[in-house]
PDB file of N, CA and C in Angstrom:
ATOM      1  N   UNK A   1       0.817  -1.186   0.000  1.00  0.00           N
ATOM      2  CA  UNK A   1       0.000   0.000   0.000  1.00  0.00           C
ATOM      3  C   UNK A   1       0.870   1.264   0.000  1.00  0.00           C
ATOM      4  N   UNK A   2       2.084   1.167   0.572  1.00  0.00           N
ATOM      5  CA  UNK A   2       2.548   2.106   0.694  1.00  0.00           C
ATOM      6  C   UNK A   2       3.135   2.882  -0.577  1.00  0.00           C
ATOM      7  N   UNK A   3       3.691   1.885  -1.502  1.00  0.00           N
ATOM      8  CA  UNK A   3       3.967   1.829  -2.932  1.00  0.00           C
ATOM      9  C   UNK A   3       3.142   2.392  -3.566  1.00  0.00           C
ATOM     10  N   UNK A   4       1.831   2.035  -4.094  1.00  0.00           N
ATOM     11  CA  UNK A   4       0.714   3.278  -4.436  1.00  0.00           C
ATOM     12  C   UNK A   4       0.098   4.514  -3.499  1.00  0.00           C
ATOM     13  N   UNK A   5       0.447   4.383  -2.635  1.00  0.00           N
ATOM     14  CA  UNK A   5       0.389   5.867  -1.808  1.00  0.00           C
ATOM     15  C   UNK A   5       1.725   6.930  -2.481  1.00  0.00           C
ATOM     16  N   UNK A   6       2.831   6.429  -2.693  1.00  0.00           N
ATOM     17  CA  UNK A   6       4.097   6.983  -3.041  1.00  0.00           C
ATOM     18  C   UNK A   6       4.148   7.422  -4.670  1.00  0.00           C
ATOM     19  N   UNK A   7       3.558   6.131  -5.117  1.00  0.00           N
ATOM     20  CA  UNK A   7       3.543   6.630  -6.583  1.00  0.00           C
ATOM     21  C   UNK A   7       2.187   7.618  -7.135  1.00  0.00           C
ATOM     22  N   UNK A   8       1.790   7.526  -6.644  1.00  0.00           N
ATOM     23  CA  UNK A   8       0.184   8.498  -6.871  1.00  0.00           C
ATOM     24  C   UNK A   8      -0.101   9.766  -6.057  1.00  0.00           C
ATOM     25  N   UNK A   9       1.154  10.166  -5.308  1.00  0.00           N
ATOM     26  CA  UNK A   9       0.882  11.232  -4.265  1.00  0.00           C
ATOM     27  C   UNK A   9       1.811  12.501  -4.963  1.00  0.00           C
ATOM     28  N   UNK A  10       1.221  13.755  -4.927  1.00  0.00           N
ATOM     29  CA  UNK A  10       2.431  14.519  -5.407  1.00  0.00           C
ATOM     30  C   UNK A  10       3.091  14.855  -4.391  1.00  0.00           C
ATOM     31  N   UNK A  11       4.406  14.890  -4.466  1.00  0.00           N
ATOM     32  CA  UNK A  11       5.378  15.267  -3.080  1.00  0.00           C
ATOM     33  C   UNK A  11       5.110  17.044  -2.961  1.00  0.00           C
ATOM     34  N   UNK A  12       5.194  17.382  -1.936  1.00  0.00           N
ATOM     35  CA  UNK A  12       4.972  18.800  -1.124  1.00  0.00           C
ATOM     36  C   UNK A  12       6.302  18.954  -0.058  1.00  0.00           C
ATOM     37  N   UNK A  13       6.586  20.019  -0.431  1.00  0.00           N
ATOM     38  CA  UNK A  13       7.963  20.238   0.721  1.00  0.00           C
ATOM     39  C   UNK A  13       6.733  21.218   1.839  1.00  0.00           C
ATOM     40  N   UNK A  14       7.013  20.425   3.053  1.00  0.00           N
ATOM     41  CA  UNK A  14       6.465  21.152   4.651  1.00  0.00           C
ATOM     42  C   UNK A  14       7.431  21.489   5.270  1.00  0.00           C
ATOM     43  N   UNK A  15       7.271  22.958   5.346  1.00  0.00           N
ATOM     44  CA  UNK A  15       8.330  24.175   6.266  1.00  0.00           C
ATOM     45  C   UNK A  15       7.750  23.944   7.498  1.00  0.00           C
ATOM     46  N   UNK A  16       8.761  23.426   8.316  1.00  0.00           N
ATOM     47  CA  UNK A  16       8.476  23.801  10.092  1.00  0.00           C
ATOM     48  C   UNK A  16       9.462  24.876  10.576  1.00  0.00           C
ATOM     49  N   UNK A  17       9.013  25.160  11.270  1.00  0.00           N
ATOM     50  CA  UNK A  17      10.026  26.347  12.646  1.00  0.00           C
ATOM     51  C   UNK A  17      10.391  25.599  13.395  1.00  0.00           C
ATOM     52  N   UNK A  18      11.256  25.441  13.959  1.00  0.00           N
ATOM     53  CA  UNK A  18      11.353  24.502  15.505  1.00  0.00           C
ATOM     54  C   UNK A  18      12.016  25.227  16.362  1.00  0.00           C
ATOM     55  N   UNK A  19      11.352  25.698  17.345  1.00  0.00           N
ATOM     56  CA  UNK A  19      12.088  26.518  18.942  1.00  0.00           C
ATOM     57  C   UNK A  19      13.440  26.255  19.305  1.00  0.00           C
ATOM     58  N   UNK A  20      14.066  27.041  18.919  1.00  0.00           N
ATOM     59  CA  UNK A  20      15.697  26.899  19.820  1.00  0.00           C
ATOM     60  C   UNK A  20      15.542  26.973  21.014  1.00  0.00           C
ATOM     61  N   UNK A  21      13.939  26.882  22.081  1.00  0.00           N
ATOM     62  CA  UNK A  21      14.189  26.707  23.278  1.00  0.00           C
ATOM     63  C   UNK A  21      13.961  25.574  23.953  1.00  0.00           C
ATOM     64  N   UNK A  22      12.426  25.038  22.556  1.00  0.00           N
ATOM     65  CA  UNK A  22      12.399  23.819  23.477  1.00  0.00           C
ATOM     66  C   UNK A  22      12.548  22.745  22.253  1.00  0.00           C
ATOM     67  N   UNK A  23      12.777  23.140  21.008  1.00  0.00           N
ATOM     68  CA  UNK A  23      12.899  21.848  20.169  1.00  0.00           C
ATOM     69  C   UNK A  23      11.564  21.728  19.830  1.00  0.00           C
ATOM     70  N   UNK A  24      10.424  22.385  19.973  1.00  0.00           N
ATOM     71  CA  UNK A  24       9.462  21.985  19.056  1.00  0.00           C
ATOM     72  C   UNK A  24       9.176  22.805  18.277  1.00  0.00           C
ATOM     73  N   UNK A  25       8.838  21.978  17.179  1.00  0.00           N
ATOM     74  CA  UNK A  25       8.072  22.103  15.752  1.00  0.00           C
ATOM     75  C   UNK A  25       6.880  22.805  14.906  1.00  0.00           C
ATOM     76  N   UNK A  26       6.703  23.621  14.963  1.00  0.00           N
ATOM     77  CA  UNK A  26       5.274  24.027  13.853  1.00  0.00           C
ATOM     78  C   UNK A  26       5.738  24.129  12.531  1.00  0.00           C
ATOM     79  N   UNK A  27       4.539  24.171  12.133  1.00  0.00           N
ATOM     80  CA  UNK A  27       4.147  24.496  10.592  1.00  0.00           C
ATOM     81  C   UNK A  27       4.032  25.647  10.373  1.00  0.00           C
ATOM     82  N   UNK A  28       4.852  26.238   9.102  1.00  0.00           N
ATOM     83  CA  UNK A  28       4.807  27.368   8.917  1.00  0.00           C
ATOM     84  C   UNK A  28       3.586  28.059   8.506  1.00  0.00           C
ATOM     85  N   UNK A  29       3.092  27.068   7.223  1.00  0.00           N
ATOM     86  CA  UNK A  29       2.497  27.561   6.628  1.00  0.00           C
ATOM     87  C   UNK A  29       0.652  26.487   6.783  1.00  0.00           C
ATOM     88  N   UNK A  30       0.556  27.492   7.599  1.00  0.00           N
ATOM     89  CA  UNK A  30      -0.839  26.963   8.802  1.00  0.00           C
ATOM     90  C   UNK A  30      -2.200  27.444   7.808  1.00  0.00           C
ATOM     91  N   UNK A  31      -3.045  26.538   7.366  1.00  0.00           N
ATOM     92  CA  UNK A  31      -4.121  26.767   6.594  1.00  0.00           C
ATOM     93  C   UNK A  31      -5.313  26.675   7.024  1.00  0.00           C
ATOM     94  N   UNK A  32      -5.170  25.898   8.588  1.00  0.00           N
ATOM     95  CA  UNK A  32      -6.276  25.418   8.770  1.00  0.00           C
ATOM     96  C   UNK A  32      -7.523  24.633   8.516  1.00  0.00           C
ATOM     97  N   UNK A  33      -6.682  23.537   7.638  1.00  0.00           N
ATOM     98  CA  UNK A  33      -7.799  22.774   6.808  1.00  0.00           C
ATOM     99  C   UNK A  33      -8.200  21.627   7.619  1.00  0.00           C
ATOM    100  N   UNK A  34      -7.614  21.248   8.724  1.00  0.00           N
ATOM    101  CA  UNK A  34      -8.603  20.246   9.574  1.00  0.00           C
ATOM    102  C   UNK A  34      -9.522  21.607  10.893  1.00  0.00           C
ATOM    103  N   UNK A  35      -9.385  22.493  10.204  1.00  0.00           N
ATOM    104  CA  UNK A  35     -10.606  23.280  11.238  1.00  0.00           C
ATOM    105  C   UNK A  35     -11.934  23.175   9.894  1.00  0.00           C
ATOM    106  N   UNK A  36     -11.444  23.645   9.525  1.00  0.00           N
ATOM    107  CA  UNK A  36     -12.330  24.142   8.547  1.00  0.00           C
ATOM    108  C   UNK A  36     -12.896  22.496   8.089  1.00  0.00           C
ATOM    109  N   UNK A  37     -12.561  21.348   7.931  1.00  0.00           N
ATOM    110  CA  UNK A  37     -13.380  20.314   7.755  1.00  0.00           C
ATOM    111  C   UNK A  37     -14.447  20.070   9.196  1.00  0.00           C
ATOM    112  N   UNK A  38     -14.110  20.716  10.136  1.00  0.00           N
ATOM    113  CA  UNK A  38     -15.522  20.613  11.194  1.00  0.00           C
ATOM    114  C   UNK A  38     -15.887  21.532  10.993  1.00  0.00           C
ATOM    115  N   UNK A  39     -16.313  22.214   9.896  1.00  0.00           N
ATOM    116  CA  UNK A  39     -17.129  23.753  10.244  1.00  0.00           C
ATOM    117  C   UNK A  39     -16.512  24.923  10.871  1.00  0.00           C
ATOM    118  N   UNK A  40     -15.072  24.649  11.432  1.00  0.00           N
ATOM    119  CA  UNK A  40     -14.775  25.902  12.159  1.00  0.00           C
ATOM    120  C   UNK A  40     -14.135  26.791  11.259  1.00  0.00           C
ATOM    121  N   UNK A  41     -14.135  28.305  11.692  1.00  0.00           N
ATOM    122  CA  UNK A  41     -13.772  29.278  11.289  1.00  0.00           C
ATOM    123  C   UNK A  41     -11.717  29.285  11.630  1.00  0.00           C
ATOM    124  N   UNK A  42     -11.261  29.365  10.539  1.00  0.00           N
ATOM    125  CA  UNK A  42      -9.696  29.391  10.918  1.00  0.00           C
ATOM    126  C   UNK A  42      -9.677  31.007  10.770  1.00  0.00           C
ATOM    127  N   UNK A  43      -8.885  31.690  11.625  1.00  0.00           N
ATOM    128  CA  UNK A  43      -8.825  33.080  11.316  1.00  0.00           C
ATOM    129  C   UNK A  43      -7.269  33.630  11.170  1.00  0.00           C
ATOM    130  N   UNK A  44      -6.340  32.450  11.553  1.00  0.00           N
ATOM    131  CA  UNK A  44      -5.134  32.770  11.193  1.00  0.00           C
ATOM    132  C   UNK A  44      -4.301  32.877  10.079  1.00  0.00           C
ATOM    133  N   UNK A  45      -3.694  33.858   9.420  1.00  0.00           N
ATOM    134  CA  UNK A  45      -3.350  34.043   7.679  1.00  0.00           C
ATOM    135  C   UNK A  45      -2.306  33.501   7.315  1.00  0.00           C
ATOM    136  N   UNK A  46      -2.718  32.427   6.588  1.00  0.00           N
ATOM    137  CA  UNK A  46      -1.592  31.302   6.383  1.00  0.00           C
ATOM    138  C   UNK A  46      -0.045  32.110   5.783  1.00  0.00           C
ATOM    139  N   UNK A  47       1.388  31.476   6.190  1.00  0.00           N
ATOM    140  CA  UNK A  47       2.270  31.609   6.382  1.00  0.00           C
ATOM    141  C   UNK A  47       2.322  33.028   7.359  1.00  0.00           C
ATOM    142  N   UNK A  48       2.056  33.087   8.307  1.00  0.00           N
ATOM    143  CA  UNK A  48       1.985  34.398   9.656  1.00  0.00           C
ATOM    144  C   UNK A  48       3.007  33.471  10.324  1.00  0.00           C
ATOM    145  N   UNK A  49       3.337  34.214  11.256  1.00  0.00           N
ATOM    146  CA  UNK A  49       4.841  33.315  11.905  1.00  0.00           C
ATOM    147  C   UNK A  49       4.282  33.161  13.124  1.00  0.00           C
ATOM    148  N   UNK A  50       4.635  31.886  13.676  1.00  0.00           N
ATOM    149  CA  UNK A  50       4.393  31.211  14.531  1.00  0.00           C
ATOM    150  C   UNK A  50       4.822  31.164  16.580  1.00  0.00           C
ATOM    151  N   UNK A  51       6.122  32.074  15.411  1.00  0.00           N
ATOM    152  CA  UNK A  51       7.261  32.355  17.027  1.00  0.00           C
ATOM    153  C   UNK A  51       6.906  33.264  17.755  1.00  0.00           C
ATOM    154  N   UNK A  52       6.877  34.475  16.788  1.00  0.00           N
ATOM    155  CA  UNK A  52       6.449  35.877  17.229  1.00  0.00           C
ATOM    156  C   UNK A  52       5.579  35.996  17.991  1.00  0.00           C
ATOM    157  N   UNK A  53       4.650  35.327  18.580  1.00  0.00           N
ATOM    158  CA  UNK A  53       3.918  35.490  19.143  1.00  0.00           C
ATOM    159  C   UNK A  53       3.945  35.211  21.175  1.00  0.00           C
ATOM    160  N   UNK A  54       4.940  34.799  20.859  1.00  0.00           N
ATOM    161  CA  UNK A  54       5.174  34.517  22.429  1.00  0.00           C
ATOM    162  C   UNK A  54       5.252  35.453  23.491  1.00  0.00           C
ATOM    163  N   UNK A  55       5.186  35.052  24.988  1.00  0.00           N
ATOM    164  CA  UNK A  55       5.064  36.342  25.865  1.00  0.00           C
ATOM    165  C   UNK A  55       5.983  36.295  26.883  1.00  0.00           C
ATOM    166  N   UNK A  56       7.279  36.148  26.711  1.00  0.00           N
ATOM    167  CA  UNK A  56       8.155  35.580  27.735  1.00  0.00           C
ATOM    168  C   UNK A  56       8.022  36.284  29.325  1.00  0.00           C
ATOM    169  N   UNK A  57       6.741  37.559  28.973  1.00  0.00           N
ATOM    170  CA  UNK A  57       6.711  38.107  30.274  1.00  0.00           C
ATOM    171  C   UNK A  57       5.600  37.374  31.107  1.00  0.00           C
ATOM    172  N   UNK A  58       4.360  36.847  30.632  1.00  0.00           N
ATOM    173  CA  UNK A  58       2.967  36.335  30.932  1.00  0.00           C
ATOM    174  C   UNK A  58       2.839  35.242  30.742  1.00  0.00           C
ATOM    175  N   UNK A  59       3.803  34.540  29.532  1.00  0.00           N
ATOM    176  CA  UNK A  59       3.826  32.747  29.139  1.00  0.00           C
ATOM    177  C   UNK A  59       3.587  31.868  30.617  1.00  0.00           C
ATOM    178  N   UNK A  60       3.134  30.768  30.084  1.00  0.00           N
ATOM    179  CA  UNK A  60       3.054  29.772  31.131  1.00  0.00           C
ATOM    180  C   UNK A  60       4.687  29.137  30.850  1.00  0.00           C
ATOM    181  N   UNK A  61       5.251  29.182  31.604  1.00  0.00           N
ATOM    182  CA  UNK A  61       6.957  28.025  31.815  1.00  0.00           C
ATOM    183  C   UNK A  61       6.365  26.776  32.608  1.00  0.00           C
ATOM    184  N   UNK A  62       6.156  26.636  33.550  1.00  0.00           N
ATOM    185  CA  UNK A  62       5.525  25.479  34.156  1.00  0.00           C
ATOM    186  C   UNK A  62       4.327  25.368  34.181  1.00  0.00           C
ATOM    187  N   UNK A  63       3.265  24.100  33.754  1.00  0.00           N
ATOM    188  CA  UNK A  63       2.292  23.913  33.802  1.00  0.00           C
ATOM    189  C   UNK A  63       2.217  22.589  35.073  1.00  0.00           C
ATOM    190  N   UNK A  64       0.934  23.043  35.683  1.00  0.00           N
ATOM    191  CA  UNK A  64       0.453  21.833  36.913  1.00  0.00           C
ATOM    192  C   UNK A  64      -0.260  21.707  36.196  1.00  0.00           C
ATOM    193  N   UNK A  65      -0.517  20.367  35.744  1.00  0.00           N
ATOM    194  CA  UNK A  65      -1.710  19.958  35.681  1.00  0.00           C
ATOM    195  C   UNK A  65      -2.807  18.635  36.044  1.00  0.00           C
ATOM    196  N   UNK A  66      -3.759  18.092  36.963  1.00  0.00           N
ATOM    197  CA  UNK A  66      -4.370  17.596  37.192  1.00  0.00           C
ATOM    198  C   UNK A  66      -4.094  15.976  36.077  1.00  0.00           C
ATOM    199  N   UNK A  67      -3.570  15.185  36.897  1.00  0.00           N
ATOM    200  CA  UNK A  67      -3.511  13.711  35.957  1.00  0.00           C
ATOM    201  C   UNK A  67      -4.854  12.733  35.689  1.00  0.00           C
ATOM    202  N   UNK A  68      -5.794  13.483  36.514  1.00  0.00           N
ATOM    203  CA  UNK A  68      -6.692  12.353  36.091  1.00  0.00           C
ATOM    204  C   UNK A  68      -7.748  12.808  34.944  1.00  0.00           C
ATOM    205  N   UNK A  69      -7.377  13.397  33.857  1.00  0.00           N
ATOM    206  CA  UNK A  69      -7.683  14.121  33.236  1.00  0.00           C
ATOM    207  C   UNK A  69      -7.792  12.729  32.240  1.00  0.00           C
ATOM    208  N   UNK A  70      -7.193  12.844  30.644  1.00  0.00           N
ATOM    209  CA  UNK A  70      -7.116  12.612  30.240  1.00  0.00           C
ATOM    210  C   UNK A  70      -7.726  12.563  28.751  1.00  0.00           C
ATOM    211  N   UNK A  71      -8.415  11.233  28.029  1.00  0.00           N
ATOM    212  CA  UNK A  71      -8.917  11.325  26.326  1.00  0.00           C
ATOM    213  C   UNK A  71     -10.498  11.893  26.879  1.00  0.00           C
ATOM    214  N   UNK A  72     -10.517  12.841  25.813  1.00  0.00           N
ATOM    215  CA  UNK A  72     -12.112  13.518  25.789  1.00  0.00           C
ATOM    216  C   UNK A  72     -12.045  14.694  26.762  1.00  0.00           C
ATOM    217  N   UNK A  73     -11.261  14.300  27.727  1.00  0.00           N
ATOM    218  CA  UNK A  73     -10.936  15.408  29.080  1.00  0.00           C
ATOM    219  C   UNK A  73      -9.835  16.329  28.995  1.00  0.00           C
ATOM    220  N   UNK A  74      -8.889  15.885  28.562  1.00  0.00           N
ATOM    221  CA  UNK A  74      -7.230  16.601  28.524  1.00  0.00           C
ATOM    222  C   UNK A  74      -7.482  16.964  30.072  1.00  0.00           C
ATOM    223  N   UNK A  75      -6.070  17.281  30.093  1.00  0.00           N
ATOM    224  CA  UNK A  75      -5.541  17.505  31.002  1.00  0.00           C
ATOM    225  C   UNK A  75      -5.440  18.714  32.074  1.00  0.00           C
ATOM    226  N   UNK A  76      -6.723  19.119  32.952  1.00  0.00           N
ATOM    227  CA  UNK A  76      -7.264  20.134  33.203  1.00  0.00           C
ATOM    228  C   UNK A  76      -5.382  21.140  34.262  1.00  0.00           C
ATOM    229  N   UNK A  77      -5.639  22.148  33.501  1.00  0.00           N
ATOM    230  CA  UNK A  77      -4.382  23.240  34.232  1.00  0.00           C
ATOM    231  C   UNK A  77      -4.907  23.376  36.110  1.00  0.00           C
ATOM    232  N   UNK A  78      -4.123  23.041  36.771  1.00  0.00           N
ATOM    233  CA  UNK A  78      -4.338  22.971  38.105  1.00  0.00           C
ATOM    234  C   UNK A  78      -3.250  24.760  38.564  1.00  0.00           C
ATOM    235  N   UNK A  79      -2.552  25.131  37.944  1.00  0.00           N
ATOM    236  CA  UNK A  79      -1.707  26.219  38.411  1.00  0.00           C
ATOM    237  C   UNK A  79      -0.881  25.952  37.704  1.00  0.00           C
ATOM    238  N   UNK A  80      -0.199  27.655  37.285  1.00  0.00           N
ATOM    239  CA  UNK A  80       1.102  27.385  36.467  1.00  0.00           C
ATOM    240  C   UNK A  80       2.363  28.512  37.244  1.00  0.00           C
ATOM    241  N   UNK A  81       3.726  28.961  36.592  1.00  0.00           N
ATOM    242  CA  UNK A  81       4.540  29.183  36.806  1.00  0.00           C
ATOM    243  C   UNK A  81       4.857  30.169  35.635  1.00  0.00           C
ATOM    244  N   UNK A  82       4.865  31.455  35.650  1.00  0.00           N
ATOM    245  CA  UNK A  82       5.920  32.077  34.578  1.00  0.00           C
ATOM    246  C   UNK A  82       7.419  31.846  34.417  1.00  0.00           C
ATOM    247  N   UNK A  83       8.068  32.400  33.676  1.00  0.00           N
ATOM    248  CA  UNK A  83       9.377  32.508  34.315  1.00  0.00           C
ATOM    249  C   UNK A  83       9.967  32.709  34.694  1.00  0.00           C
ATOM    250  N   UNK A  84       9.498  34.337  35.601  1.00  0.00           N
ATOM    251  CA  UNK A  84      10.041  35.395  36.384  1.00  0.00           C
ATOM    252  C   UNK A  84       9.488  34.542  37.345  1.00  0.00           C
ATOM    253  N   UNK A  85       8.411  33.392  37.863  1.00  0.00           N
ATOM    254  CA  UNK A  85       7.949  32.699  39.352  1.00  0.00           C
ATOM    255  C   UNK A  85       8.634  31.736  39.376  1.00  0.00           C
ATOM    256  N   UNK A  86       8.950  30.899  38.772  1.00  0.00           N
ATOM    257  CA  UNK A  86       9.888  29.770  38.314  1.00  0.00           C
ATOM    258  C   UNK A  86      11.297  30.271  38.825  1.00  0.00           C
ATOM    259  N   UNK A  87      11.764  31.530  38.266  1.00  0.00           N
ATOM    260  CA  UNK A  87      13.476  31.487  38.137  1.00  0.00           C
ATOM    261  C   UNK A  87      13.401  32.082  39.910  1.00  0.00           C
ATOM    262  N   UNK A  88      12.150  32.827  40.868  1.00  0.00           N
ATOM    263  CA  UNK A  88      12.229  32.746  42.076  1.00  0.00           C
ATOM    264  C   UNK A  88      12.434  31.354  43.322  1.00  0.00           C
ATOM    265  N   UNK A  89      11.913  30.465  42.522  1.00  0.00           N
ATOM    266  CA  UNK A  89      10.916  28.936  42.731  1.00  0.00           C
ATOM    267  C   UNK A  89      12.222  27.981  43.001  1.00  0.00           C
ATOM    268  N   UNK A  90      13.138  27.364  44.278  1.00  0.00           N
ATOM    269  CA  UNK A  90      13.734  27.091  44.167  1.00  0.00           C
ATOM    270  C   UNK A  90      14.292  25.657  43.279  1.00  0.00           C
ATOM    271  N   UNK A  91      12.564  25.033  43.455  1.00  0.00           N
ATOM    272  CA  UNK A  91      12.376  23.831  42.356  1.00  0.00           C
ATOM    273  C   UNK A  91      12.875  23.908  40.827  1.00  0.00           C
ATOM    274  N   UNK A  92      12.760  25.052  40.543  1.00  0.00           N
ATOM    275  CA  UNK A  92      12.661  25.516  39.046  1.00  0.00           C
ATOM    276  C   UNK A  92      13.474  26.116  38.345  1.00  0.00           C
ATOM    277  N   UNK A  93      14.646  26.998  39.797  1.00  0.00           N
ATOM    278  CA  UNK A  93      15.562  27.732  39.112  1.00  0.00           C
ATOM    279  C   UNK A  93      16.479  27.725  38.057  1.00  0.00           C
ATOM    280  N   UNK A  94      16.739  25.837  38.243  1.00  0.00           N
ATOM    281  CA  UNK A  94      17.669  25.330  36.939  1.00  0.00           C
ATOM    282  C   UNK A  94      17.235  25.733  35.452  1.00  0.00           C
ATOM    283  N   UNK A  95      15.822  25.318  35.516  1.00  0.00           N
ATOM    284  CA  UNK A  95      15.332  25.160  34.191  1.00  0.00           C
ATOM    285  C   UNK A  95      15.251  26.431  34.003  1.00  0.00           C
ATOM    286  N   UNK A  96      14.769  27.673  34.555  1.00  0.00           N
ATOM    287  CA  UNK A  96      14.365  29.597  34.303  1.00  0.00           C
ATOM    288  C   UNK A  96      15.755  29.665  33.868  1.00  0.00           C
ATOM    289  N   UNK A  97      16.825  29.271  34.849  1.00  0.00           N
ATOM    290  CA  UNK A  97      18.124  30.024  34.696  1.00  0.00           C
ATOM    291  C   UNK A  97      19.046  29.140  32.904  1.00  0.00           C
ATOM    292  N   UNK A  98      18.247  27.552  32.449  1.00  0.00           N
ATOM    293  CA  UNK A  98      18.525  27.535  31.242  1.00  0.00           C
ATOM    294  C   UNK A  98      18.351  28.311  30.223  1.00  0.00           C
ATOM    295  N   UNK A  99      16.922  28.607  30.030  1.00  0.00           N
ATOM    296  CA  UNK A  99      16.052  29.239  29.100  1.00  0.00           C
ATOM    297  C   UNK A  99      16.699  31.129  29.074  1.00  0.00           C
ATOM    298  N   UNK A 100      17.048  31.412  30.115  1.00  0.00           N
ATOM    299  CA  UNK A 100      17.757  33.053  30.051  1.00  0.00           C
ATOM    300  C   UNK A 100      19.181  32.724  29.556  1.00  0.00           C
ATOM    301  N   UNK A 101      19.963  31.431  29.528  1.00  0.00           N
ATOM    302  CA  UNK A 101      21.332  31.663  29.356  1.00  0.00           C
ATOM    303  C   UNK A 101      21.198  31.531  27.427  1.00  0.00           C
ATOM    304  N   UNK A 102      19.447  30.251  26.995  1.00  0.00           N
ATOM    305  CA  UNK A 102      19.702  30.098  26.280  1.00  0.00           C
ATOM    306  C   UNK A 102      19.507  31.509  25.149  1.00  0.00           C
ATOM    307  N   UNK A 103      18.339  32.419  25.801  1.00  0.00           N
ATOM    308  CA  UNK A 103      18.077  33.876  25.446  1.00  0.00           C
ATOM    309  C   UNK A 103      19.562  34.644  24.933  1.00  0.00           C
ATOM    310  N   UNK A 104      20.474  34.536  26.240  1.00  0.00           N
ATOM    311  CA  UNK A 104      21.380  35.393  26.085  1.00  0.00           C
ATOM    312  C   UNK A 104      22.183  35.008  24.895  1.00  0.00           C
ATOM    313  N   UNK A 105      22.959  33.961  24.482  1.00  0.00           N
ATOM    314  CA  UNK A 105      23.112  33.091  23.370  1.00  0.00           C
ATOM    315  C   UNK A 105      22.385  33.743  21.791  1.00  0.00           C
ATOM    316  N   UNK A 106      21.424  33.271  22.324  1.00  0.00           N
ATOM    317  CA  UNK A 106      20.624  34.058  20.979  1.00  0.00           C
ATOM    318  C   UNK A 106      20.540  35.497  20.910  1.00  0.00           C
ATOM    319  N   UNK A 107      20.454  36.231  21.531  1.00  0.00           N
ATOM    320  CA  UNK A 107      20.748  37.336  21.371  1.00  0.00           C
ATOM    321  C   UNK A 107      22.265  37.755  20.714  1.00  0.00           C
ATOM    322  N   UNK A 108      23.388  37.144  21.482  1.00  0.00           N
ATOM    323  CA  UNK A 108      24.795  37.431  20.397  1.00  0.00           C
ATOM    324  C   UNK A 108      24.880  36.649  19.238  1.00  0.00           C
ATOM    325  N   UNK A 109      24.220  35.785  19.236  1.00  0.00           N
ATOM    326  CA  UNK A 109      24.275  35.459  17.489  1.00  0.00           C
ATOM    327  C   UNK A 109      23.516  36.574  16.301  1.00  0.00           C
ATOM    328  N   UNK A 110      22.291  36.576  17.229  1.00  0.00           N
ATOM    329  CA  UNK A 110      21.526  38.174  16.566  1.00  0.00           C
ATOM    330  C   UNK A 110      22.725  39.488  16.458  1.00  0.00           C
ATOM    331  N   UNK A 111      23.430  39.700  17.231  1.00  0.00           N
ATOM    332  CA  UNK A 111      24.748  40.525  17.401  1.00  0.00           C
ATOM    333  C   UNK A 111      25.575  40.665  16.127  1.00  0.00           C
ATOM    334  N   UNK A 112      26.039  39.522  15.777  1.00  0.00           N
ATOM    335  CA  UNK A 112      27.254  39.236  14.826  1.00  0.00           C
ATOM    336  C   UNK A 112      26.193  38.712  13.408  1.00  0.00           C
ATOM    337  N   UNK A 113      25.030  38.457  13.239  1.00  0.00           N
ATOM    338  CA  UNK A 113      24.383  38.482  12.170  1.00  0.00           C
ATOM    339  C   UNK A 113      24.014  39.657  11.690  1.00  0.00           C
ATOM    340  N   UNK A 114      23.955  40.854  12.480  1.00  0.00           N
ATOM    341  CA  UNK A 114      23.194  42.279  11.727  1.00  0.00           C
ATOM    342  C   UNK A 114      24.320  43.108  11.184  1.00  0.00           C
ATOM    343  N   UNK A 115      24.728  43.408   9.897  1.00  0.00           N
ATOM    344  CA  UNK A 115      25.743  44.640   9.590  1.00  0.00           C
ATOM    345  C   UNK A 115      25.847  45.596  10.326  1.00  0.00           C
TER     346      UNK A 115
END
């Protein structure tokens, strides 16, 4: 099956982004076509960037969340952590104090990339 899936499919190159913070992945170029097969309204304009949007001041960094959650349920948010509560949080400081060293990093590569 896989053989006529291969020969009858036209190949498509898929652009992802993937986070230099945490290693994950999106799609660049977001169309929304499994919304729009349930009726829903997609309102996001395909190829809009995905990164930009983050809030490193308000983001959730740690999520609690409730385990007995699960399929049909997900996983209900019990309390979370920014990263300014986190990098206070003595549990957490490792991981706040990764994510700022990995910031700082990226920022001097931004440095030596701009004329």
């Amino acid at each position: 099956m896989t053989d006529y899936y291969a020969r009858n499919t036209v190949a498509k190159e898929l652009v992802y982004l993937k986070c230099p913070c945490c290693g994950q992945s999106r799609k660049l170029d977001r169309t929304g076509a499994f919304a729009r097969q349930r009726g829903q309204v997609f309102n996001r304009a395909p190829a809009s960037t995905v990164l930009g949007g983050l809030d490193p001041e308000g983001a959730v960094f740690v999520d609690f969340r409730d385990s007995r959650g699960g399929r049909g349920r997900g996983f209900p948010r019990v309390r979370s952590l920014t990263l300014a509560e986190a990098f206070r949080d003595p549990a957490y400081r490792e991981q706040a104090e990764a994510v700022l060293h990995l910031a700082e990093k990226i920022v001097m590569l931004g440095k030596t990339l701009k004329p």
